[in-house]
Protein backbone atom coordinates (compact mmCIF):
# COMPACT_ATOMS: atom_id res chain seq x y z
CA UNK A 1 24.72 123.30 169.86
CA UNK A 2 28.04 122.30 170.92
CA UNK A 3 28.76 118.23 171.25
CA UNK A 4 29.58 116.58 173.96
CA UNK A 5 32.14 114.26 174.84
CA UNK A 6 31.79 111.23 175.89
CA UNK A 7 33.93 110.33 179.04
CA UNK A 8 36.15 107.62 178.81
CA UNK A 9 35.98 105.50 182.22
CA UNK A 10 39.42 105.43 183.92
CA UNK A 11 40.88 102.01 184.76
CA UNK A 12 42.02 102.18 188.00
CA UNK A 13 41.95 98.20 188.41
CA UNK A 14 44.35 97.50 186.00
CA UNK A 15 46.56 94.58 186.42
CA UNK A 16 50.50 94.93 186.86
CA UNK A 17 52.59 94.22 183.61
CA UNK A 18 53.76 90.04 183.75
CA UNK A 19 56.36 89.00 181.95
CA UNK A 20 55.39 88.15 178.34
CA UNK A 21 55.06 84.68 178.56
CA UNK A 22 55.01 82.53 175.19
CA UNK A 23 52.89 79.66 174.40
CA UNK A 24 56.23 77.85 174.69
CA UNK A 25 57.03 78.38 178.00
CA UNK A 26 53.19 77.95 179.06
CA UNK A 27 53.43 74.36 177.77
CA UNK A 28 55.08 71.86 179.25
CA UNK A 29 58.10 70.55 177.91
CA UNK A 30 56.86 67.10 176.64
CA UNK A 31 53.89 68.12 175.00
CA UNK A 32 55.31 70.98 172.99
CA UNK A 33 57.73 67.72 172.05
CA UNK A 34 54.50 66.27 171.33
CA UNK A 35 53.40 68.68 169.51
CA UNK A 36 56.88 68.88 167.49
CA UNK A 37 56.54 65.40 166.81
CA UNK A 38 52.97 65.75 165.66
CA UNK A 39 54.00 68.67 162.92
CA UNK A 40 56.42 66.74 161.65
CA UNK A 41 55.03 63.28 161.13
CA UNK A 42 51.99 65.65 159.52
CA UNK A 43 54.39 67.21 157.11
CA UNK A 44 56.03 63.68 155.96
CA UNK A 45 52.39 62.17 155.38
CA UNK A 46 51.57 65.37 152.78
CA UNK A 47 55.09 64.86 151.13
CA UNK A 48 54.18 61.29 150.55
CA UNK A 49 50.52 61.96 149.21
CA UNK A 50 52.21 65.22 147.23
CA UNK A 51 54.24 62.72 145.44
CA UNK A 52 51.92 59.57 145.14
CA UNK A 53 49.70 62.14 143.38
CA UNK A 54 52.71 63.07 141.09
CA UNK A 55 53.35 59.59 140.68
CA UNK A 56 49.68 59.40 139.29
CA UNK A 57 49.40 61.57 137.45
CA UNK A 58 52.44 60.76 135.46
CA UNK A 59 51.41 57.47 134.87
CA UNK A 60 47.92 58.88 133.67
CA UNK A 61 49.70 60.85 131.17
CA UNK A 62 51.99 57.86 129.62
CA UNK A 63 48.77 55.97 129.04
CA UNK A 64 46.91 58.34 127.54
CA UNK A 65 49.71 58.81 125.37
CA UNK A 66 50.33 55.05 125.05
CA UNK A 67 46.64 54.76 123.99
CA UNK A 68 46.34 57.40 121.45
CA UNK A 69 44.93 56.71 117.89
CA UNK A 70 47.88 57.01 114.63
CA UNK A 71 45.24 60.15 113.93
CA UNK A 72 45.86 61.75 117.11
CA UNK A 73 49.27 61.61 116.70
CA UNK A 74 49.79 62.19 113.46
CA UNK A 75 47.53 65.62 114.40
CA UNK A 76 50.02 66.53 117.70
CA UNK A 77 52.95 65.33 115.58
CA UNK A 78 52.28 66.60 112.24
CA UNK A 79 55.68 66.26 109.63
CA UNK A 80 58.16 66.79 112.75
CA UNK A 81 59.16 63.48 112.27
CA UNK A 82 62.23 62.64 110.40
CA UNK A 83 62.19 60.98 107.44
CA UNK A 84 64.98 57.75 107.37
């Protein structure tokens, strides 16, 4: 038995080609500002939390180095000191 095709309906309503508008040009001119505006004052906030979490962290690390025990650092330190 042979298989049979299925027939692919023919668009004969199709639409003429418009020009390829972006979502730029859809948008008005003052919200895409807007939207400009938005990106940017979003970008500055994570820069600022990017480096108040560097900040932190930082910090964490001097105390915990600040706050270790003469064992502890005679273990990460060993005979690497010089001796005067």
């Amino acid at each position: 038995m042979a298989k049979k095709q299925k027939q692919q309906p023919s668009n004969t309503n199709t639409l003429p080609k418009q020009e390829a508008l972006t979502l730029a040009d859809q948008l008005g001119g003052d919200i895409l500002a807007k939207l400009k505006a938005a990106k940017q004052e979003l970008t500055a906030k994570e820069q600022v939390a990017e480096e108040e979490r560097q900040a932190k962290l930082a910090f964490e690390r001097k105390q915990r180095e600040k706050n270790k025990s003469f064992e502890e650092l005679l273990d990460e330190y060993g005979d690497k000191g010089s001796k005067y």
